[in-house]
PDB file of N, CA and C in Angstrom:
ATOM      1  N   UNK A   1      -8.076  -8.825 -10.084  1.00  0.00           N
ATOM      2  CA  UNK A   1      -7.723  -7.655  -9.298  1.00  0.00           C
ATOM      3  C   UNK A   1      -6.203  -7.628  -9.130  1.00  0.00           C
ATOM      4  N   UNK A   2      -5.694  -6.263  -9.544  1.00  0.00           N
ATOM      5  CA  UNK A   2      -4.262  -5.997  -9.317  1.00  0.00           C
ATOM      6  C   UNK A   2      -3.877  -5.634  -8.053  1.00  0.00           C
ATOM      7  N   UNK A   3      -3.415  -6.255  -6.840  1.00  0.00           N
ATOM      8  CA  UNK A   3      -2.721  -5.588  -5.830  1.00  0.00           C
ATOM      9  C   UNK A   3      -1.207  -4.876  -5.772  1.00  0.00           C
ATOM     10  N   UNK A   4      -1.081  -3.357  -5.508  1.00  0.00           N
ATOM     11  CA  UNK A   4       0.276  -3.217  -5.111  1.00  0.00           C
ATOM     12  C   UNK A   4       0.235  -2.729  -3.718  1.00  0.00           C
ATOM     13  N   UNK A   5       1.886  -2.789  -3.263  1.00  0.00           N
ATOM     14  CA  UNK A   5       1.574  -2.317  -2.013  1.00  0.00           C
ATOM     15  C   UNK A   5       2.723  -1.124  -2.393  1.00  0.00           C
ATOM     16  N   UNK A   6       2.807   0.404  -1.985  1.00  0.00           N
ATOM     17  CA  UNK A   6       3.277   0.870  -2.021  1.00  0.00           C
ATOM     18  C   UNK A   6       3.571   1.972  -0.984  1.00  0.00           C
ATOM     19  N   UNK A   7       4.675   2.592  -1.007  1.00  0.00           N
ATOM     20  CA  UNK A   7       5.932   2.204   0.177  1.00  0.00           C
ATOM     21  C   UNK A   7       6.160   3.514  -0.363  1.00  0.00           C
ATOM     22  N   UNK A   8       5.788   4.766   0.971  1.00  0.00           N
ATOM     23  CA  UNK A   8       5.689   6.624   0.393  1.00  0.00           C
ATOM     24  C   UNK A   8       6.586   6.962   1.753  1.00  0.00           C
ATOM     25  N   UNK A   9       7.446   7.666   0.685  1.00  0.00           N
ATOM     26  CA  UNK A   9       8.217   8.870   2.272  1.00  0.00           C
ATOM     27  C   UNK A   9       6.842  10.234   1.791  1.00  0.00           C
ATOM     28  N   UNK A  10       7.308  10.970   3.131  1.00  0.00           N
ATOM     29  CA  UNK A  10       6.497  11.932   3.307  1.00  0.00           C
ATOM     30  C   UNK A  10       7.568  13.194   4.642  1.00  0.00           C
ATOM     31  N   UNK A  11       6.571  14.396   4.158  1.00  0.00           N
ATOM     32  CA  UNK A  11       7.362  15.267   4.753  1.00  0.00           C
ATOM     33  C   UNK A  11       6.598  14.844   6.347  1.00  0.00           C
ATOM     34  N   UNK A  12       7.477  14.977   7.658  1.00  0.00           N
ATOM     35  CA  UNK A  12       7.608  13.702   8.375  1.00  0.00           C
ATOM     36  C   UNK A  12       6.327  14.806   9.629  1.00  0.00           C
ATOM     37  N   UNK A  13       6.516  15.905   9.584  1.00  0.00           N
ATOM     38  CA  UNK A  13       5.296  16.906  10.422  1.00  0.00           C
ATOM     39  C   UNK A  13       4.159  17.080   9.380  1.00  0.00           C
ATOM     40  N   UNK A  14       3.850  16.158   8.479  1.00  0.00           N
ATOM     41  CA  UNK A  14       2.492  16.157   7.910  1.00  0.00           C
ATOM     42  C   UNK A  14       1.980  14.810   7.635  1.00  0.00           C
ATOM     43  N   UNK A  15       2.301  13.556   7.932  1.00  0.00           N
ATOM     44  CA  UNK A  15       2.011  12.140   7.939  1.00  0.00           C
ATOM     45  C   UNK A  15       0.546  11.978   8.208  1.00  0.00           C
ATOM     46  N   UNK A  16      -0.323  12.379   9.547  1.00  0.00           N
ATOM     47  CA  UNK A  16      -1.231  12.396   9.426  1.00  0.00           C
ATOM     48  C   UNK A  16      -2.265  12.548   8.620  1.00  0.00           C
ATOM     49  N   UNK A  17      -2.118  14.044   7.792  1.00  0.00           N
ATOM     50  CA  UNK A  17      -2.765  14.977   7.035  1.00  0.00           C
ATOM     51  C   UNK A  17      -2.699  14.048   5.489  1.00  0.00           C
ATOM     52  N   UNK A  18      -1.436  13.666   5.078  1.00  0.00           N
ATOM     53  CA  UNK A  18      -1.297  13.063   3.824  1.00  0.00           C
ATOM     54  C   UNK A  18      -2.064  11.414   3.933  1.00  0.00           C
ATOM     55  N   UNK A  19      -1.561  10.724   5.027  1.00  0.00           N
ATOM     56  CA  UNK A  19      -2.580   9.911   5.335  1.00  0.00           C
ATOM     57  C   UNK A  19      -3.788   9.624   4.841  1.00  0.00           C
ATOM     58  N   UNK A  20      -4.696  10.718   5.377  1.00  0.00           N
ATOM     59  CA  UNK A  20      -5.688  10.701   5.419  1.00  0.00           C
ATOM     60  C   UNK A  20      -5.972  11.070   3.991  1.00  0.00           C
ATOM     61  N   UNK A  21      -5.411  11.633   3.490  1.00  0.00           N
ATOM     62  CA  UNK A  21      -5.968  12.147   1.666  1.00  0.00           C
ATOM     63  C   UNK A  21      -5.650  11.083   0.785  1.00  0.00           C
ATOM     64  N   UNK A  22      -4.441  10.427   0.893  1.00  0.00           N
ATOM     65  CA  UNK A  22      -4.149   9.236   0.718  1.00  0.00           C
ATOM     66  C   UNK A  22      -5.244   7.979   0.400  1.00  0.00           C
ATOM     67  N   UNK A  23      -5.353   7.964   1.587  1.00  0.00           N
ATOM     68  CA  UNK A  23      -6.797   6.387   2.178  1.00  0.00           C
ATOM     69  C   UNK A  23      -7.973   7.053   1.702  1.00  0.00           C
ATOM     70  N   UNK A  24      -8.124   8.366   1.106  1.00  0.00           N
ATOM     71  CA  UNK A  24      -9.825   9.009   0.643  1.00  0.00           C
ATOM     72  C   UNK A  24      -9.731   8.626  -0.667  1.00  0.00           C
ATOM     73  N   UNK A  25      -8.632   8.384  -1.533  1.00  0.00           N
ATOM     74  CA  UNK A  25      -8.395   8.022  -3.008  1.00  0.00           C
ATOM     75  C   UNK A  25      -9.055   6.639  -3.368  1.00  0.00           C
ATOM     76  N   UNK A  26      -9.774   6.742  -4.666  1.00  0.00           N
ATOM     77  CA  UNK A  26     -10.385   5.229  -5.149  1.00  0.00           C
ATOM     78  C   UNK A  26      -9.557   4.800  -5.502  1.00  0.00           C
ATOM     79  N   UNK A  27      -9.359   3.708  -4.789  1.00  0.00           N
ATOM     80  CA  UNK A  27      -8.430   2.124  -5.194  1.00  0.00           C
ATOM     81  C   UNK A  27      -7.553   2.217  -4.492  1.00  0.00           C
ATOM     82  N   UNK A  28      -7.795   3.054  -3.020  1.00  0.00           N
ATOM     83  CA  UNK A  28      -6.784   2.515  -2.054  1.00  0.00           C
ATOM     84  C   UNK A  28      -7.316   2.350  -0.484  1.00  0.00           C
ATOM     85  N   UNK A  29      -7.106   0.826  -0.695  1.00  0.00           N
ATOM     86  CA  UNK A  29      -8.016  -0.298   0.508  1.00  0.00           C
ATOM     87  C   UNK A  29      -7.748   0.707   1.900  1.00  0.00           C
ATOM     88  N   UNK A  30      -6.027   0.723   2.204  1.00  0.00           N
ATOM     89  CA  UNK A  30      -5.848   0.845   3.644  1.00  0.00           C
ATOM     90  C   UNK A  30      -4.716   1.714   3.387  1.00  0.00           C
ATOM     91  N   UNK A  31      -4.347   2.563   4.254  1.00  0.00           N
ATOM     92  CA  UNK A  31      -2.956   3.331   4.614  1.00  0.00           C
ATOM     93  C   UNK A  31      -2.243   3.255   6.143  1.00  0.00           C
ATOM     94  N   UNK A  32      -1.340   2.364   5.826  1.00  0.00           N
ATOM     95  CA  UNK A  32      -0.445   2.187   7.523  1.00  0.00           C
ATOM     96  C   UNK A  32       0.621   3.286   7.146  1.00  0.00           C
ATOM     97  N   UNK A  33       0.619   4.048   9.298  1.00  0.00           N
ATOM     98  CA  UNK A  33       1.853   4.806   9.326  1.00  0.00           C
ATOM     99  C   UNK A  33       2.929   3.660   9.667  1.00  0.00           C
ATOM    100  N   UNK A  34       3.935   3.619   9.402  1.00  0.00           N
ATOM    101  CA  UNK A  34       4.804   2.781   9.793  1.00  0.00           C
ATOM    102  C   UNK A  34       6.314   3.498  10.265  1.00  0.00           C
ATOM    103  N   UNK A  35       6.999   2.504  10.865  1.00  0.00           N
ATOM    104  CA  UNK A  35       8.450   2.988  10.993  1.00  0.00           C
ATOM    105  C   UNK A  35       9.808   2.511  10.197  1.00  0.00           C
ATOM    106  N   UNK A  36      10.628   3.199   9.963  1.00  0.00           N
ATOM    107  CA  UNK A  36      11.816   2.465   8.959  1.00  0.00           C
ATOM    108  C   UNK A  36      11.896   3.838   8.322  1.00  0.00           C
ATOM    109  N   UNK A  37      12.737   3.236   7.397  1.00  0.00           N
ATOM    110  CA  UNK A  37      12.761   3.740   5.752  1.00  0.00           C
ATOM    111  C   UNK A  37      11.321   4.784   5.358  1.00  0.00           C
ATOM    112  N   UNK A  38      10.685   4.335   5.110  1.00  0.00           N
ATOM    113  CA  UNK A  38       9.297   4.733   4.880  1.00  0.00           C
ATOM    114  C   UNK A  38       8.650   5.219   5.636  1.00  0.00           C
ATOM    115  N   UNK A  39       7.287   5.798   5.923  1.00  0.00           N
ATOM    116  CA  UNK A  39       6.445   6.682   6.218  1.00  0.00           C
ATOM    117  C   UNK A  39       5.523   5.885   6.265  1.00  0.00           C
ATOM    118  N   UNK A  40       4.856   5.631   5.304  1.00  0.00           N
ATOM    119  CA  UNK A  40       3.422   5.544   5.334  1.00  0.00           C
ATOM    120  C   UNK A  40       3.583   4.169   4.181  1.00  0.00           C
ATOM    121  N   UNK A  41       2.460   3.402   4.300  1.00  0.00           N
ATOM    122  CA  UNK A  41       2.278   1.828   3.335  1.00  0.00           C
ATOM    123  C   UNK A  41       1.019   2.240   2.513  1.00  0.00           C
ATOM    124  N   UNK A  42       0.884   2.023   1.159  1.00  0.00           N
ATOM    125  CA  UNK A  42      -0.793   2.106   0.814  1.00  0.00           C
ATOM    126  C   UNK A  42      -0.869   0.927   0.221  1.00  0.00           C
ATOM    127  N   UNK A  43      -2.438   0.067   0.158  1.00  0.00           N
ATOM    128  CA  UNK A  43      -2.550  -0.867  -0.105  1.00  0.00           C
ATOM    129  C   UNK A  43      -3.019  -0.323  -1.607  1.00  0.00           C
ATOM    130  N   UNK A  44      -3.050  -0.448  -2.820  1.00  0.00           N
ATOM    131  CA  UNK A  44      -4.093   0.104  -3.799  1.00  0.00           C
ATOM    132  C   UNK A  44      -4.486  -0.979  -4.528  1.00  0.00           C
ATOM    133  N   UNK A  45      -5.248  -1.390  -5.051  1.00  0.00           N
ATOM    134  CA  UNK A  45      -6.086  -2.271  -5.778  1.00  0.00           C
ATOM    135  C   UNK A  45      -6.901  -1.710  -7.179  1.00  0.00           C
ATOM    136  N   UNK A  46      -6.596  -2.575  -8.259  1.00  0.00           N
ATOM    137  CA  UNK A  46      -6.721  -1.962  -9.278  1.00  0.00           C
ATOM    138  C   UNK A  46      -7.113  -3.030 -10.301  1.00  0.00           C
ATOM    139  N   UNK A  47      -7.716  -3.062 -11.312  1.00  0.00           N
ATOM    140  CA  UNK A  47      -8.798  -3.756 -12.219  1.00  0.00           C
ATOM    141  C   UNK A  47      -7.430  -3.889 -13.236  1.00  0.00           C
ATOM    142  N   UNK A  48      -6.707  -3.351 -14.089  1.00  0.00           N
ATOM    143  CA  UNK A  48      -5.577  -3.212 -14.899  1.00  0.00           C
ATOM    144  C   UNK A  48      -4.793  -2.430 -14.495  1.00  0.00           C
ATOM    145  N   UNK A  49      -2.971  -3.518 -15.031  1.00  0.00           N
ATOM    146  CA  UNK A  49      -2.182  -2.288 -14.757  1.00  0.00           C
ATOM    147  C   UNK A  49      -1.886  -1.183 -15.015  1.00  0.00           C
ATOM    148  N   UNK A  50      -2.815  -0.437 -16.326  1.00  0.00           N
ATOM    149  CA  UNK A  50      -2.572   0.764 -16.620  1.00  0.00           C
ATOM    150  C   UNK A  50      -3.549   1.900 -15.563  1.00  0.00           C
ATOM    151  N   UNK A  51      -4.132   1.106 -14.958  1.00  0.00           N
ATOM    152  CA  UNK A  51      -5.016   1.824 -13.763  1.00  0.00           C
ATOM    153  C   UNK A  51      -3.687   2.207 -12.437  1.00  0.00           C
ATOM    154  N   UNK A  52      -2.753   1.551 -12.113  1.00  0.00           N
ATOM    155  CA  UNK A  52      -1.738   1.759 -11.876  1.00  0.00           C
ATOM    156  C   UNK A  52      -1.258   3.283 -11.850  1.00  0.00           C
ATOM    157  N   UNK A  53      -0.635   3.528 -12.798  1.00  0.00           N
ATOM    158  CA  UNK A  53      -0.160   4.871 -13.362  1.00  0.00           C
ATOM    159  C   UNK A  53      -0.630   6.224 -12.706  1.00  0.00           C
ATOM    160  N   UNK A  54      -2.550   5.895 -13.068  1.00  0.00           N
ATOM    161  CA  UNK A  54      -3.484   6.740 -12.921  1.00  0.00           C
ATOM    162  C   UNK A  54      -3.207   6.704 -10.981  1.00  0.00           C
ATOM    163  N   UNK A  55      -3.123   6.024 -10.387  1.00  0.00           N
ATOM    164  CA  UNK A  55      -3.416   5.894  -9.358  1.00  0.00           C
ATOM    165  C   UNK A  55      -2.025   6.448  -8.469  1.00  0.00           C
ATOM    166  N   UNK A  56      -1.366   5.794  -8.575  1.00  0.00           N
ATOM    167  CA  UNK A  56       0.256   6.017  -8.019  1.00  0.00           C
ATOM    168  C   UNK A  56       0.895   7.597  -8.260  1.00  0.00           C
ATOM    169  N   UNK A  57       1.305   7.576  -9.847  1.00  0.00           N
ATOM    170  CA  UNK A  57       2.248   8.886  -9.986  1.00  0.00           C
ATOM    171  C   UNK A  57       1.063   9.722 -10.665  1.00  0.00           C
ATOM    172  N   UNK A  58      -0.507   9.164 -10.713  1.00  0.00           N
ATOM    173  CA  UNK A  58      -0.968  10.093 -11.063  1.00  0.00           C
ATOM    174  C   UNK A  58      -1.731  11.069  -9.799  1.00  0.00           C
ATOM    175  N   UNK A  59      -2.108  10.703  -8.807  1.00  0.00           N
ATOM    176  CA  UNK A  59      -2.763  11.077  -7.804  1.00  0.00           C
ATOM    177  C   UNK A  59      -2.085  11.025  -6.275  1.00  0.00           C
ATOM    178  N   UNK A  60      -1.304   9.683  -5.983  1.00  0.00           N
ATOM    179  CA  UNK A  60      -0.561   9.652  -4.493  1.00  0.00           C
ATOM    180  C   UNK A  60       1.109  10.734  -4.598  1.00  0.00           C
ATOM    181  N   UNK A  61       1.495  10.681  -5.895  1.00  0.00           N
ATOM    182  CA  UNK A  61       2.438  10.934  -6.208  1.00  0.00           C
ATOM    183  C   UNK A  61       2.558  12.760  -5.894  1.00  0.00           C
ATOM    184  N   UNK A  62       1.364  13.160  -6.281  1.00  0.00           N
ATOM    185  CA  UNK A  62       1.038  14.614  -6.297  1.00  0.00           C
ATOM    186  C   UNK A  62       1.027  15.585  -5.692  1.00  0.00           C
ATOM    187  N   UNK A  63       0.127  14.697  -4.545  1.00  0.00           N
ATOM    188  CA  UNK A  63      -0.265  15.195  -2.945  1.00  0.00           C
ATOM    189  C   UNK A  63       0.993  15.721  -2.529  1.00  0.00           C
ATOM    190  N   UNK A  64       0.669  17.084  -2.190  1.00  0.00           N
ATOM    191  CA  UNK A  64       1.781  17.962  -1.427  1.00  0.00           C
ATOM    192  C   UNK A  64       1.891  17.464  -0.407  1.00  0.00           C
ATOM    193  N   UNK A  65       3.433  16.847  -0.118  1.00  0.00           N
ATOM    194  CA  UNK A  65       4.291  16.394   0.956  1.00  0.00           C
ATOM    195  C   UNK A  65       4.519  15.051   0.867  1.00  0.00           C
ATOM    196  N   UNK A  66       4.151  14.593  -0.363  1.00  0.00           N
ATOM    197  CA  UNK A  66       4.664  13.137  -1.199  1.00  0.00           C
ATOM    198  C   UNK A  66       6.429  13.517  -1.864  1.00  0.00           C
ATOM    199  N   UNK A  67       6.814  12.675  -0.783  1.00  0.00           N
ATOM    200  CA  UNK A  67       8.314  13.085  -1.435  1.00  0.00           C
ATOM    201  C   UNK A  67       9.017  12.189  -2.097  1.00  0.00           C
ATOM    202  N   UNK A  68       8.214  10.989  -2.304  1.00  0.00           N
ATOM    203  CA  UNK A  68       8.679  10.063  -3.117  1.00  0.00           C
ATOM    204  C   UNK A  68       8.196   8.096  -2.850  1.00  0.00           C
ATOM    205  N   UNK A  69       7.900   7.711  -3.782  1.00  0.00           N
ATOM    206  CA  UNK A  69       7.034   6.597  -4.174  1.00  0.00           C
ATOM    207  C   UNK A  69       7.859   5.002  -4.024  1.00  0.00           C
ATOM    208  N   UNK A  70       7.948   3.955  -3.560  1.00  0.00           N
ATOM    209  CA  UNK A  70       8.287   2.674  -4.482  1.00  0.00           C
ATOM    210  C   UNK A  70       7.409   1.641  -4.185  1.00  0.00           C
ATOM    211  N   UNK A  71       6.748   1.341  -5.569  1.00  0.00           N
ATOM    212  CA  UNK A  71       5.554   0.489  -5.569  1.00  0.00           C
ATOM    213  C   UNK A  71       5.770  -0.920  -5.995  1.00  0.00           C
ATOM    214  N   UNK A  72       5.583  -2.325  -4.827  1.00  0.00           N
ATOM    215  CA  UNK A  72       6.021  -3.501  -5.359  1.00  0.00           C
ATOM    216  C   UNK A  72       4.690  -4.301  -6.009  1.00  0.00           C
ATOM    217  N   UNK A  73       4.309  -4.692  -6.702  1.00  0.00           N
ATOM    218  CA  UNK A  73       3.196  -5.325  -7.187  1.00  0.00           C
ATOM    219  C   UNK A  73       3.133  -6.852  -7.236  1.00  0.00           C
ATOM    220  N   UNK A  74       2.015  -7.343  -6.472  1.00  0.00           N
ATOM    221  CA  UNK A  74       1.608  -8.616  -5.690  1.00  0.00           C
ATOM    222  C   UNK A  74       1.661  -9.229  -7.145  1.00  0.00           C
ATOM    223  N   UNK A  75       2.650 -11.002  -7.350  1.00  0.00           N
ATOM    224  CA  UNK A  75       2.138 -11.873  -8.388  1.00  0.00           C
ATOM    225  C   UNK A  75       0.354 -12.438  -7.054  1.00  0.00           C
ATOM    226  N   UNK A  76       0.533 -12.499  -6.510  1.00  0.00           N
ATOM    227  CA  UNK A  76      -0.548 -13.489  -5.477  1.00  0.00           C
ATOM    228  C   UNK A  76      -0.578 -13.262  -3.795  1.00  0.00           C
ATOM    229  N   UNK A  77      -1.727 -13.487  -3.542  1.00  0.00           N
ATOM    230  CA  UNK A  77      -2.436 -12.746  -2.595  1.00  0.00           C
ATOM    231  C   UNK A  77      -2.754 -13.640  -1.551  1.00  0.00           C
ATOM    232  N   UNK A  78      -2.776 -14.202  -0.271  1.00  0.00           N
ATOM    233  CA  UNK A  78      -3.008 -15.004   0.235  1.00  0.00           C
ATOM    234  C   UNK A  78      -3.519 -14.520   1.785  1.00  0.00           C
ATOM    235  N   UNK A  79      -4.892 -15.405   1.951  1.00  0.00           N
ATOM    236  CA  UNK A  79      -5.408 -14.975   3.285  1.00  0.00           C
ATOM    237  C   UNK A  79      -5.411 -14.864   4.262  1.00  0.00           C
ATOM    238  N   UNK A  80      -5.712 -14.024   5.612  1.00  0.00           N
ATOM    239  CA  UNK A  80      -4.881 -14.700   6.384  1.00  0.00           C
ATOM    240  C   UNK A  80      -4.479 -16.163   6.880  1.00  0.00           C
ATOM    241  N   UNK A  81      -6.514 -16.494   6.329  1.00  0.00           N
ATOM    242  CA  UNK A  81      -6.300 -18.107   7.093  1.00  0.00           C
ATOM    243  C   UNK A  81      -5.588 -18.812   6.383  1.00  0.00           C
ATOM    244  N   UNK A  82      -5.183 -18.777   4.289  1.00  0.00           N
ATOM    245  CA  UNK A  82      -3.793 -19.505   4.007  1.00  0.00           C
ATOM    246  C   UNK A  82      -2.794 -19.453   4.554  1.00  0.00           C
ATOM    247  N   UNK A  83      -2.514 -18.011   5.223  1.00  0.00           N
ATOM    248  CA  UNK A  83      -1.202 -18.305   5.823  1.00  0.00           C
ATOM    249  C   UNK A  83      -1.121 -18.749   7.012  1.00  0.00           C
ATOM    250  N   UNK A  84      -2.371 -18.508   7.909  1.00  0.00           N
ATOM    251  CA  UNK A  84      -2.181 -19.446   9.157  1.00  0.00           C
ATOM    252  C   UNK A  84      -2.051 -20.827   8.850  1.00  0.00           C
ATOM    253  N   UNK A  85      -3.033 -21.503   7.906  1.00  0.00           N
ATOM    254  CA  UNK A  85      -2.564 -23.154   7.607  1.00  0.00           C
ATOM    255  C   UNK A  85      -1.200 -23.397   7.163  1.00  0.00           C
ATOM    256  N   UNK A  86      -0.527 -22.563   6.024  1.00  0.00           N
ATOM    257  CA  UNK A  86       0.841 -22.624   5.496  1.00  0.00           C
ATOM    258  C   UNK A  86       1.876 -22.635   6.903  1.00  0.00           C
ATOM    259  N   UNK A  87       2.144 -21.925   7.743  1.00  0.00           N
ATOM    260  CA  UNK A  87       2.466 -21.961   8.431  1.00  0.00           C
ATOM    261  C   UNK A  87       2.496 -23.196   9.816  1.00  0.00           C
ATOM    262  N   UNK A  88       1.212 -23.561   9.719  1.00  0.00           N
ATOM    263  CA  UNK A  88       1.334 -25.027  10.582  1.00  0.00           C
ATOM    264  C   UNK A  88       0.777 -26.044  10.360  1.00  0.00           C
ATOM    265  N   UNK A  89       1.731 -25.824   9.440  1.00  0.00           N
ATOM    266  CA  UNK A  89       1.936 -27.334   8.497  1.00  0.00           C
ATOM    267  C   UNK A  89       2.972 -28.117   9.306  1.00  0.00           C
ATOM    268  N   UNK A  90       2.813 -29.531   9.789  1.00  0.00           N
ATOM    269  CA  UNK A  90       3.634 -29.932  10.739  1.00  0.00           C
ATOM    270  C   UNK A  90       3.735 -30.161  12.129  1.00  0.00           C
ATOM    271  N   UNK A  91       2.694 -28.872  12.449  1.00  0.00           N
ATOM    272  CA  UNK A  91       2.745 -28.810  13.730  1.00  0.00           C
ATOM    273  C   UNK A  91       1.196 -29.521  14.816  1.00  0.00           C
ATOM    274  N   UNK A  92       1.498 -30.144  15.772  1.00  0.00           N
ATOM    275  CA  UNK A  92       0.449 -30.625  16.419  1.00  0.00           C
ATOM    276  C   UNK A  92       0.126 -29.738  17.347  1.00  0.00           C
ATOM    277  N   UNK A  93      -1.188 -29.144  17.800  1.00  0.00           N
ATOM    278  CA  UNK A  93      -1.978 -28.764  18.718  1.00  0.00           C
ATOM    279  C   UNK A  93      -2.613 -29.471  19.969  1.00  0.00           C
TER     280      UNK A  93
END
């Protein structure tokens, strides 16, 4: 499984609306609104990277009030509970 996480501005009085059309698309887990730079986070998950393409600039990319895309793609994926152990490593309870 391919994870990317990708990182959408949006026209900023329709976030909700795109949201939601967004997170209805196959091969995308979750959609956070967030603050910063960006708008909105999508998680998408994908079998090959040419499923990618199809998914990103072919469908999120489209959606009226998508004003623009940057998609980083996961080498590796880790759970939360790896990262709770990674993290206290060292430490006594």
């Amino acid at each position: 499984m391919i994870s990317a996480i990708v990182l959408i501005k949006t026209s900023v009085d329709r976030i909700p609306e795109i949201a939601e059309r967004i997170a209805a698309l196959e091969n995308v887990s979750e959609v956070f609104s967030v603050t910063g730079t960006y708008d909105l986070i999508a998680m998408v998950r994908v079998s090959r990277h040419e499923d990618l393409a199809e998914v990103i600039p072919g469908r999120i990319s489209k959606i009226p009030g998508v004003e623009g895309t940057d998609t980083h793609v996961a080498f590796r994926t880790y759970s939360q509970h790896d990262l709770e152990a990674a993290f206290a490593i060292g430490l006594d309870n």
